[in-house]
PDB file of N, CA and C in Angstrom:
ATOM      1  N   UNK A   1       0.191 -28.785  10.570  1.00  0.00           N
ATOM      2  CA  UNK A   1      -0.750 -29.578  11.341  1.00  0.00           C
ATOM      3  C   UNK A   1      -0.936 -30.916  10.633  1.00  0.00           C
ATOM      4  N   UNK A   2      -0.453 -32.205  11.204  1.00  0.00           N
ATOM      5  CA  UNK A   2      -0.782 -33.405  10.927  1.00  0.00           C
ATOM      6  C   UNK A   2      -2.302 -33.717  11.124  1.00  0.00           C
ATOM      7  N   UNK A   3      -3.149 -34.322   9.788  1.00  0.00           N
ATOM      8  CA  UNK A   3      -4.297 -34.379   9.517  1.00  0.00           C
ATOM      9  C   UNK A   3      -4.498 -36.295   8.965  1.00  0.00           C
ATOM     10  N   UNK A   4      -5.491 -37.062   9.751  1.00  0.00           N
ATOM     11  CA  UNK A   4      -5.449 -37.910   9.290  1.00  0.00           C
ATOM     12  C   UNK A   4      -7.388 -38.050   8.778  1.00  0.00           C
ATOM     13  N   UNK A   5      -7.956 -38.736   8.404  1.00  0.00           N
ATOM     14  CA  UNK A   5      -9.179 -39.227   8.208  1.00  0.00           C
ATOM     15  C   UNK A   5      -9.510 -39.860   9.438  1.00  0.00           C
ATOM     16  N   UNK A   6     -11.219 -39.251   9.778  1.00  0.00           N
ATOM     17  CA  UNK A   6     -11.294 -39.825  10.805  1.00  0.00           C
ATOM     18  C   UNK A   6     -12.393 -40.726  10.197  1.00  0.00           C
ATOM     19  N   UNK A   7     -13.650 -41.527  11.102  1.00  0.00           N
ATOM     20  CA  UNK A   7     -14.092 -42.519  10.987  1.00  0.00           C
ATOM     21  C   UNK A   7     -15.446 -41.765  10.159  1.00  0.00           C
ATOM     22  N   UNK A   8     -15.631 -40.928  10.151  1.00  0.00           N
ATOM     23  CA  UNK A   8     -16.463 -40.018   9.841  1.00  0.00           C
ATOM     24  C   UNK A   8     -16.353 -38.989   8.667  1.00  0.00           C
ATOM     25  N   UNK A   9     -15.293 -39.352   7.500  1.00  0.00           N
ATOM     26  CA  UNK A   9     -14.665 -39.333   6.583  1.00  0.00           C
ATOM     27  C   UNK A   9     -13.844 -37.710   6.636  1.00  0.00           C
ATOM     28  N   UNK A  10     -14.140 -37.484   7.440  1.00  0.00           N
ATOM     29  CA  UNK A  10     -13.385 -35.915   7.672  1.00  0.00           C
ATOM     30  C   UNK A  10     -11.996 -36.116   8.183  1.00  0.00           C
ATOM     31  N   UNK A  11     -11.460 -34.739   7.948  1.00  0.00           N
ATOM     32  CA  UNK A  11      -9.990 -34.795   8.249  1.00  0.00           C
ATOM     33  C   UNK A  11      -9.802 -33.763   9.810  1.00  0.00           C
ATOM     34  N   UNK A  12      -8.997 -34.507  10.448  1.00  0.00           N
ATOM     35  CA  UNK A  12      -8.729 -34.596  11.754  1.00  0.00           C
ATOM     36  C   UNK A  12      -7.860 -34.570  12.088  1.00  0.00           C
ATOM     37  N   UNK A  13      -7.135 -33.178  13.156  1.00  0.00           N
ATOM     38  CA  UNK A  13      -6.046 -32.744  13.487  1.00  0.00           C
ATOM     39  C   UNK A  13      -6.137 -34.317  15.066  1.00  0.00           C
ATOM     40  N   UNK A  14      -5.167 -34.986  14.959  1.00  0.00           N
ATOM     41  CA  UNK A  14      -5.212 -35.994  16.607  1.00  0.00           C
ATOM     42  C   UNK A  14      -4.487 -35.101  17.600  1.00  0.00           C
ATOM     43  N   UNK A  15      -3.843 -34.144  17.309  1.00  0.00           N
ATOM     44  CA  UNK A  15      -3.533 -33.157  18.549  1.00  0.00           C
ATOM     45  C   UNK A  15      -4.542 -32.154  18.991  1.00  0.00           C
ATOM     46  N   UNK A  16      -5.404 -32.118  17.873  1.00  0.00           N
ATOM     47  CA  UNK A  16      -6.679 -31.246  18.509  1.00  0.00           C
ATOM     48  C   UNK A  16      -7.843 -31.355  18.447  1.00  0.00           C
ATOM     49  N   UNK A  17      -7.992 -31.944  17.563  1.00  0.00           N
ATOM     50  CA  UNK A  17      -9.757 -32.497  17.432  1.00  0.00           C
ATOM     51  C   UNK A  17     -10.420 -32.255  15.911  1.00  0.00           C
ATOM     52  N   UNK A  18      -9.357 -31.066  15.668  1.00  0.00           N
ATOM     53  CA  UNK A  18      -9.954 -29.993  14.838  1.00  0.00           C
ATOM     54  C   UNK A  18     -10.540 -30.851  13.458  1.00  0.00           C
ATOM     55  N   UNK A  19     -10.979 -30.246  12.756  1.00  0.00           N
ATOM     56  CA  UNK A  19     -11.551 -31.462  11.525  1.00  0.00           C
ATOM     57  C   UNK A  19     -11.939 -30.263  10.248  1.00  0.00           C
ATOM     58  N   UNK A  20     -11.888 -30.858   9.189  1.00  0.00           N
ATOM     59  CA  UNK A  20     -11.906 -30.386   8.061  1.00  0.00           C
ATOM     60  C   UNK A  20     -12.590 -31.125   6.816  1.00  0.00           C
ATOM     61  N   UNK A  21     -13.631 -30.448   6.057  1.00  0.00           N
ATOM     62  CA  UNK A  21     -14.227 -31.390   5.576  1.00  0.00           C
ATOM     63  C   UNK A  21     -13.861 -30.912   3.925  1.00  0.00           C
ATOM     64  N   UNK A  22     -14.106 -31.278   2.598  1.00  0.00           N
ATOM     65  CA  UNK A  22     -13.398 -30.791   1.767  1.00  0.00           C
ATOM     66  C   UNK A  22     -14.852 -31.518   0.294  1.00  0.00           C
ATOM     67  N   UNK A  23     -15.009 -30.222   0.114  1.00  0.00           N
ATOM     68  CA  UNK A  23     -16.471 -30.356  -1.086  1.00  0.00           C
ATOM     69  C   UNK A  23     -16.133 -29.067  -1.973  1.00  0.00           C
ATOM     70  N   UNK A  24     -16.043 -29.257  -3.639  1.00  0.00           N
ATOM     71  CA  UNK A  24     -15.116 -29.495  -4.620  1.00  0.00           C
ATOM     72  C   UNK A  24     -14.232 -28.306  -4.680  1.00  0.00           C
ATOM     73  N   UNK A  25     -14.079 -26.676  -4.454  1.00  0.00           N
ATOM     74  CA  UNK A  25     -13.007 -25.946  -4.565  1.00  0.00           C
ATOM     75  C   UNK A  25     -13.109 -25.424  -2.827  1.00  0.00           C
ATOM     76  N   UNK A  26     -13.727 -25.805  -2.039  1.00  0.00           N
ATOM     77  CA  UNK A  26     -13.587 -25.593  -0.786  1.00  0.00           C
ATOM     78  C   UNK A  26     -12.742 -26.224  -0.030  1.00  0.00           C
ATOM     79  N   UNK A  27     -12.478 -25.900   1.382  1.00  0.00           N
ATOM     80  CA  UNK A  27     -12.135 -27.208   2.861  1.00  0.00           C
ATOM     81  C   UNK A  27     -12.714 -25.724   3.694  1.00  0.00           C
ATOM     82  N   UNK A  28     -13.564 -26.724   4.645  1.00  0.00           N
ATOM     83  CA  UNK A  28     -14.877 -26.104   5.274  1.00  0.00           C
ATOM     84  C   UNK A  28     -13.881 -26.241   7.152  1.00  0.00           C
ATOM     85  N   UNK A  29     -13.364 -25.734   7.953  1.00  0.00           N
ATOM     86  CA  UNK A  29     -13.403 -26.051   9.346  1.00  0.00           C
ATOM     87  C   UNK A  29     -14.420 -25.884   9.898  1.00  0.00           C
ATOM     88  N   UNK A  30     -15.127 -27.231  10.666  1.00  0.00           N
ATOM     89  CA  UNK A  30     -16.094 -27.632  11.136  1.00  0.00           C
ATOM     90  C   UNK A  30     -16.095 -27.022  12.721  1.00  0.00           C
ATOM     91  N   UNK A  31     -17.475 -26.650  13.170  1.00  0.00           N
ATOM     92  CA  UNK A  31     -17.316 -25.519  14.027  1.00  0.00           C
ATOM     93  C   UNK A  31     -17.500 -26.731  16.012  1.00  0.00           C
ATOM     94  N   UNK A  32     -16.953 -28.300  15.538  1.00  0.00           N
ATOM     95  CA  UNK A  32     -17.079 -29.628  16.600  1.00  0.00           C
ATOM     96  C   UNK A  32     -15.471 -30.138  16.161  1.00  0.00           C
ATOM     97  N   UNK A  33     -15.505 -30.808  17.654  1.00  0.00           N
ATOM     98  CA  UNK A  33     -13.979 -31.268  17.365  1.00  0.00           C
ATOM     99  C   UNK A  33     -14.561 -32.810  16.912  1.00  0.00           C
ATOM    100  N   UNK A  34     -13.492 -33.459  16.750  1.00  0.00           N
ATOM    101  CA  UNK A  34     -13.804 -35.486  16.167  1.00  0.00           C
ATOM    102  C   UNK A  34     -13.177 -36.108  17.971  1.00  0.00           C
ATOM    103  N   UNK A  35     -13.639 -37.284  17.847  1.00  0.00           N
ATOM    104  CA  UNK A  35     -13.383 -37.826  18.404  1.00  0.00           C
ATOM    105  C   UNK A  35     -12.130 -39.154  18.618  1.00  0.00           C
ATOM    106  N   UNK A  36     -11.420 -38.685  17.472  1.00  0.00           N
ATOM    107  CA  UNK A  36     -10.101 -39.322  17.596  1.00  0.00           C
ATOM    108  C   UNK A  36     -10.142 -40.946  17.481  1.00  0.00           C
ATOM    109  N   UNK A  37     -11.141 -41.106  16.743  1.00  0.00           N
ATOM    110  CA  UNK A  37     -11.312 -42.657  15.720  1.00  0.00           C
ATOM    111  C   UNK A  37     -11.036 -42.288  14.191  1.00  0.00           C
ATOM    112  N   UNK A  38      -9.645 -42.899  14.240  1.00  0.00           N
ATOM    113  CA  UNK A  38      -9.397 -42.974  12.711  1.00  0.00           C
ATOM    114  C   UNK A  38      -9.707 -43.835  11.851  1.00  0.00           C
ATOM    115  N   UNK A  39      -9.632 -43.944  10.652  1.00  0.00           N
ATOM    116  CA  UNK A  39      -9.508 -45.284   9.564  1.00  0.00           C
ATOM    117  C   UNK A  39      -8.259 -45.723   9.717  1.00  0.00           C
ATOM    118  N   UNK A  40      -7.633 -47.159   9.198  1.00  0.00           N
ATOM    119  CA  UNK A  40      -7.063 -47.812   9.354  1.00  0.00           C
ATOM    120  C   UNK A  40      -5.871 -46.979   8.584  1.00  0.00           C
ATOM    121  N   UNK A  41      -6.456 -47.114   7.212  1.00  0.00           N
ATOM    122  CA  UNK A  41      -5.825 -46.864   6.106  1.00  0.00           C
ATOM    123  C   UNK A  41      -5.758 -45.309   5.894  1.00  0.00           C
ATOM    124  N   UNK A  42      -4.753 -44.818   5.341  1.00  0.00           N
ATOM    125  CA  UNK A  42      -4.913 -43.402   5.696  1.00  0.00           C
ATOM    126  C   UNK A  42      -4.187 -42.680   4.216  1.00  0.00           C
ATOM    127  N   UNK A  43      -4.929 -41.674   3.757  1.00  0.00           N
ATOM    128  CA  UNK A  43      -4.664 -40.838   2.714  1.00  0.00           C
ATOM    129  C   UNK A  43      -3.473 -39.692   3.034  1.00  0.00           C
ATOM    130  N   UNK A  44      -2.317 -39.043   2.214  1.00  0.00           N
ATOM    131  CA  UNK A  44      -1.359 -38.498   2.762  1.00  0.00           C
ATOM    132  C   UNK A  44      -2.270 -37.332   3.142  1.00  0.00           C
ATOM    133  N   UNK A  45      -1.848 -36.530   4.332  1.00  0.00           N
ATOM    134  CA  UNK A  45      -2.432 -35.460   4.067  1.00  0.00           C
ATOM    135  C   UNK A  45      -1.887 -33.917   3.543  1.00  0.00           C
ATOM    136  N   UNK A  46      -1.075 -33.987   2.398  1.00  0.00           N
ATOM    137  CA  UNK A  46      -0.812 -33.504   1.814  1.00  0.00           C
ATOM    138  C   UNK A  46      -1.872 -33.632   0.551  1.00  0.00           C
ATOM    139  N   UNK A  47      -2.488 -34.376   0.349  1.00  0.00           N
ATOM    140  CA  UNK A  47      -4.095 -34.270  -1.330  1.00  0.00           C
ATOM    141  C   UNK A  47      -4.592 -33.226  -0.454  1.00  0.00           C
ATOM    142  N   UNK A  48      -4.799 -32.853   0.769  1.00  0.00           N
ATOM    143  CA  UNK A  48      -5.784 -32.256   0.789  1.00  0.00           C
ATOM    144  C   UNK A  48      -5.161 -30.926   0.678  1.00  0.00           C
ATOM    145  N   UNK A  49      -4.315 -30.228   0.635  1.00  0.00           N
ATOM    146  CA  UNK A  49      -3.616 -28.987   0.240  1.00  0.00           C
ATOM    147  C   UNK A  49      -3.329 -28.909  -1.258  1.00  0.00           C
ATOM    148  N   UNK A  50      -2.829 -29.675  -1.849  1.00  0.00           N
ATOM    149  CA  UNK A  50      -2.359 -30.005  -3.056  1.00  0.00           C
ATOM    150  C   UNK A  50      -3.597 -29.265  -4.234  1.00  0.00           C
ATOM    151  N   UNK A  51      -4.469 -29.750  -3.846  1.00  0.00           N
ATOM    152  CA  UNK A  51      -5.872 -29.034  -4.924  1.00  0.00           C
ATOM    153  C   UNK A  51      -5.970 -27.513  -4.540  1.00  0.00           C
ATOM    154  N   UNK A  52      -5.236 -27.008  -4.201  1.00  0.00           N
ATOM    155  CA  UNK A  52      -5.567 -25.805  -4.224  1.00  0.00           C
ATOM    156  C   UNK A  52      -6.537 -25.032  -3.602  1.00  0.00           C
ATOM    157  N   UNK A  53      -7.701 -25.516  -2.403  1.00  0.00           N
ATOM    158  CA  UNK A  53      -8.751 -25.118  -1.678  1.00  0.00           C
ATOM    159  C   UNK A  53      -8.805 -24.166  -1.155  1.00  0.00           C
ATOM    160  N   UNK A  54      -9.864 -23.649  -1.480  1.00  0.00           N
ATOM    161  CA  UNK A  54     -10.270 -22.226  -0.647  1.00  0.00           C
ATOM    162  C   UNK A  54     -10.292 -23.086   0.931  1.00  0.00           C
ATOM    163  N   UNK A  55     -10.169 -21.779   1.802  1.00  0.00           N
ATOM    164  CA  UNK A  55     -10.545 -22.568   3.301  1.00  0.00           C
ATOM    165  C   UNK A  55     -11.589 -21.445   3.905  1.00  0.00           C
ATOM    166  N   UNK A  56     -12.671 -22.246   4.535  1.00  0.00           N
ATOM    167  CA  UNK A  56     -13.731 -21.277   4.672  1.00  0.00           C
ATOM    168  C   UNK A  56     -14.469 -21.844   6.592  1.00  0.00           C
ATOM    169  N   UNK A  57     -15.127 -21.096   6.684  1.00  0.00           N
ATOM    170  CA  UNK A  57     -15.957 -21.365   7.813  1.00  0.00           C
ATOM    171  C   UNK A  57     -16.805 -22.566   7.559  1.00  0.00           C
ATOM    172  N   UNK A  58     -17.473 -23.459   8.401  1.00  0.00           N
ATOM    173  CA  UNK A  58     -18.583 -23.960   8.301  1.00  0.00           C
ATOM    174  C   UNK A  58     -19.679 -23.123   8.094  1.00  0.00           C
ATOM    175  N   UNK A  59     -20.794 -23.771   7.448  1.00  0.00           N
ATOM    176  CA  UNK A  59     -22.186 -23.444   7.354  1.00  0.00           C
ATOM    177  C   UNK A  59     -22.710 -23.517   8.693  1.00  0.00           C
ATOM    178  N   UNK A  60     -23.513 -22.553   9.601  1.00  0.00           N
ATOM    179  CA  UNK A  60     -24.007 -23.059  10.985  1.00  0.00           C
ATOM    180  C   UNK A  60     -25.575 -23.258  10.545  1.00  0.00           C
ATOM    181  N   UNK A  61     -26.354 -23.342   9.462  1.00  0.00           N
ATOM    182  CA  UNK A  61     -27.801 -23.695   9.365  1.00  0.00           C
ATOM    183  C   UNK A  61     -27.548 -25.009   9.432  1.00  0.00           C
ATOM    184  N   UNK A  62     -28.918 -25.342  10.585  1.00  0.00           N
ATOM    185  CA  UNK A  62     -28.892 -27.090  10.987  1.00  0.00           C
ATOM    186  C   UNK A  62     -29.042 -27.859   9.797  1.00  0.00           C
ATOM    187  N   UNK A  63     -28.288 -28.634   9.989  1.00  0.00           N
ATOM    188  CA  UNK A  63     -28.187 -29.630   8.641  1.00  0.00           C
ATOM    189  C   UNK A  63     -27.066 -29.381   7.973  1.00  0.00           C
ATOM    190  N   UNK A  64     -26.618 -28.108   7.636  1.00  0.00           N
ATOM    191  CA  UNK A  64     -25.266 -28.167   7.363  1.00  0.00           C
ATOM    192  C   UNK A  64     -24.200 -27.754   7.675  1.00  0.00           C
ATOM    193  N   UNK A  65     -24.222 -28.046   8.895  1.00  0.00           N
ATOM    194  CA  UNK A  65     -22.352 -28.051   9.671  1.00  0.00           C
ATOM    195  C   UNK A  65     -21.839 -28.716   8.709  1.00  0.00           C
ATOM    196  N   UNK A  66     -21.371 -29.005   8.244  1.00  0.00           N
ATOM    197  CA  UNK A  66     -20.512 -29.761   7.553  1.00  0.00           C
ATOM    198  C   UNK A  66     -19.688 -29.186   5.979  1.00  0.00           C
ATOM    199  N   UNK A  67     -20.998 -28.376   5.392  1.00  0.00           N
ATOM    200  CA  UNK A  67     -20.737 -27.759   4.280  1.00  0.00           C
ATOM    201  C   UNK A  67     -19.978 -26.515   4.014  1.00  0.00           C
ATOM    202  N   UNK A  68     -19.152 -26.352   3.290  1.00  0.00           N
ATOM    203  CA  UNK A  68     -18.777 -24.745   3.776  1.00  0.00           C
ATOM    204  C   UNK A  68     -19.109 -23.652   3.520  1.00  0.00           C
ATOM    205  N   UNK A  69     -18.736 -22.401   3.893  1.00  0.00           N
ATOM    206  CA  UNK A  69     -19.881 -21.589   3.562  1.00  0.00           C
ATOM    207  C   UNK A  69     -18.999 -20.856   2.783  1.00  0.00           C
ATOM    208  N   UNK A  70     -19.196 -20.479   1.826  1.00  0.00           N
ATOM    209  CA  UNK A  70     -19.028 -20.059   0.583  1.00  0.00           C
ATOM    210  C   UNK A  70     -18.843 -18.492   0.595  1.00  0.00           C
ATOM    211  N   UNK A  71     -19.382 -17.587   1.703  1.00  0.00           N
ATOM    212  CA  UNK A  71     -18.796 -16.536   1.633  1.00  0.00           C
ATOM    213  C   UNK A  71     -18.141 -15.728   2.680  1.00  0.00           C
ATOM    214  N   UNK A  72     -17.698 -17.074   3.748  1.00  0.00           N
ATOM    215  CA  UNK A  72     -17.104 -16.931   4.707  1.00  0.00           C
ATOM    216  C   UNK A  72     -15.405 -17.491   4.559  1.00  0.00           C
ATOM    217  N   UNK A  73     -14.913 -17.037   3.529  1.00  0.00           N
ATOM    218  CA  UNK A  73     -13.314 -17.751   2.737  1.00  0.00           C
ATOM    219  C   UNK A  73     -12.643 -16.829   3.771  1.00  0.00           C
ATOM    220  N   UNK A  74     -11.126 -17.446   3.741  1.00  0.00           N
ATOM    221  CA  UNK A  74     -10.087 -16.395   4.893  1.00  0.00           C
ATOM    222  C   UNK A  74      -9.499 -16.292   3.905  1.00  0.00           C
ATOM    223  N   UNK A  75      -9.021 -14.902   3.486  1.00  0.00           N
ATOM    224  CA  UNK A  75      -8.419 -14.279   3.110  1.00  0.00           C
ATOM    225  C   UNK A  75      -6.879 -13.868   3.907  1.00  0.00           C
ATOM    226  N   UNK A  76      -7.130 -13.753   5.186  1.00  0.00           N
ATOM    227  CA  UNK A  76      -6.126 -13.208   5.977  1.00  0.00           C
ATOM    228  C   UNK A  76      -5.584 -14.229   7.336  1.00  0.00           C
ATOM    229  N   UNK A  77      -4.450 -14.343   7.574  1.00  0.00           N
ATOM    230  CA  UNK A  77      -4.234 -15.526   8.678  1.00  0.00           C
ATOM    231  C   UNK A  77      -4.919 -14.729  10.117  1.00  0.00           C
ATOM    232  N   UNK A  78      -5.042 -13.113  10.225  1.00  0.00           N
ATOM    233  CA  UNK A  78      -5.827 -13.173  11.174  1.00  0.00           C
ATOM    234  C   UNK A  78      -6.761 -13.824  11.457  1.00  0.00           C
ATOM    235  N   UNK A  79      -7.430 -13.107   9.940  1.00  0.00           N
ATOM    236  CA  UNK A  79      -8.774 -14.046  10.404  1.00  0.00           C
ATOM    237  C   UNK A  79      -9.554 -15.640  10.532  1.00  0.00           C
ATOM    238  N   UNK A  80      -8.147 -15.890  10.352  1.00  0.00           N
ATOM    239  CA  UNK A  80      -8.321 -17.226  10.460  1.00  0.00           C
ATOM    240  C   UNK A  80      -7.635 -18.041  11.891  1.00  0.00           C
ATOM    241  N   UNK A  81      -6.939 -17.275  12.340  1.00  0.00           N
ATOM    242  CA  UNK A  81      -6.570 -17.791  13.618  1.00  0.00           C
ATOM    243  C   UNK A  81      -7.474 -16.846  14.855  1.00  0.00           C
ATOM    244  N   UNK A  82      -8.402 -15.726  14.246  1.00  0.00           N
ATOM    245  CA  UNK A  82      -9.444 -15.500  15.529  1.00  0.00           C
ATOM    246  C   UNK A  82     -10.529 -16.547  15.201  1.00  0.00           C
ATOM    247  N   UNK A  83     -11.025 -16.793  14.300  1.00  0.00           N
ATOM    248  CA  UNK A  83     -11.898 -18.011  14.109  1.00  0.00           C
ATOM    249  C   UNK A  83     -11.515 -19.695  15.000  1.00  0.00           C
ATOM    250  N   UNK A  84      -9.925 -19.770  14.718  1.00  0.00           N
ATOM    251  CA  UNK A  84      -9.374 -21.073  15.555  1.00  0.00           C
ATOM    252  C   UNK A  84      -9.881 -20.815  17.006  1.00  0.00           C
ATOM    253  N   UNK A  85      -9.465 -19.516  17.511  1.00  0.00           N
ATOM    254  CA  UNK A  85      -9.569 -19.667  19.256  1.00  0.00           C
ATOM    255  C   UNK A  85     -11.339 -19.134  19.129  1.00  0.00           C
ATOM    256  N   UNK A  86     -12.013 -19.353  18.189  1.00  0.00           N
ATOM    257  CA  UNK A  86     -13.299 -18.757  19.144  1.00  0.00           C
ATOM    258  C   UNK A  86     -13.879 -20.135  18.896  1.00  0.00           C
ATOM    259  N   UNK A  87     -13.540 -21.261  18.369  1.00  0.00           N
ATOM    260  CA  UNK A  87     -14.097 -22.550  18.509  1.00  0.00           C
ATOM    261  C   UNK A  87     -13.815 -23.212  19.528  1.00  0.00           C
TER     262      UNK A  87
END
C-alpha cells in the first residue's frame, strides 16, 4: 500500500483514504478516512515500516482517535484484515 503524508501529518493510503498515525513503538490505523490533501514534499514511505512498529487499533475515547491503543496490537493478518473491512 502506497502511503503518502497527508495535510494533517498522518499517513494516507490515496487509493483509500486509509491513514496511519505513528507515536514512538506504535502505528495506530485511524478508525476516519483523510481527505486526500497531501504535503508537497513527501517522506519515503518506507521510514514508516523501517522502525519496526507495532500496528494497533485506534484509541476510540473522544480525544483520542488518533493515539493508539496499546492493547489492541495485531498479532495475526486475520485480525487485521477483519478490522480493515469493519471500518
Amino acid at each position: 500500500m502506497e502511503c503518502k503524508i497527508n495535510d494533517m501529518d498522518f499517513w494516507e493510503s490515496p487509493a483509500t483514504g486509509l491513514q496511519i498515525t505513528t507515536f514512538a513503538r506504535y502505528a495506530a490505523i485511524l478508525n476516519f478516512r483523510g481527505k486526500g490533501k497531501f504535503k508537497m514534499h513527501q517522506q519515503s514511505p518506507g521510514k514508516l515500516f523501517e522502525k519496526g512498529l507495532a500496528l494497533t487499533k485506534a484509541k476510540t475515547d473522544t480525544g483520542q482517535e488518533i493515539f493508539p491503543d496499546e492493547k489492541a496490537v495485531f498479532y495475526f493478518y486475520d485480525d487485521l484484515d477483519h478490522y480493515l473491512r469493519s471500518l
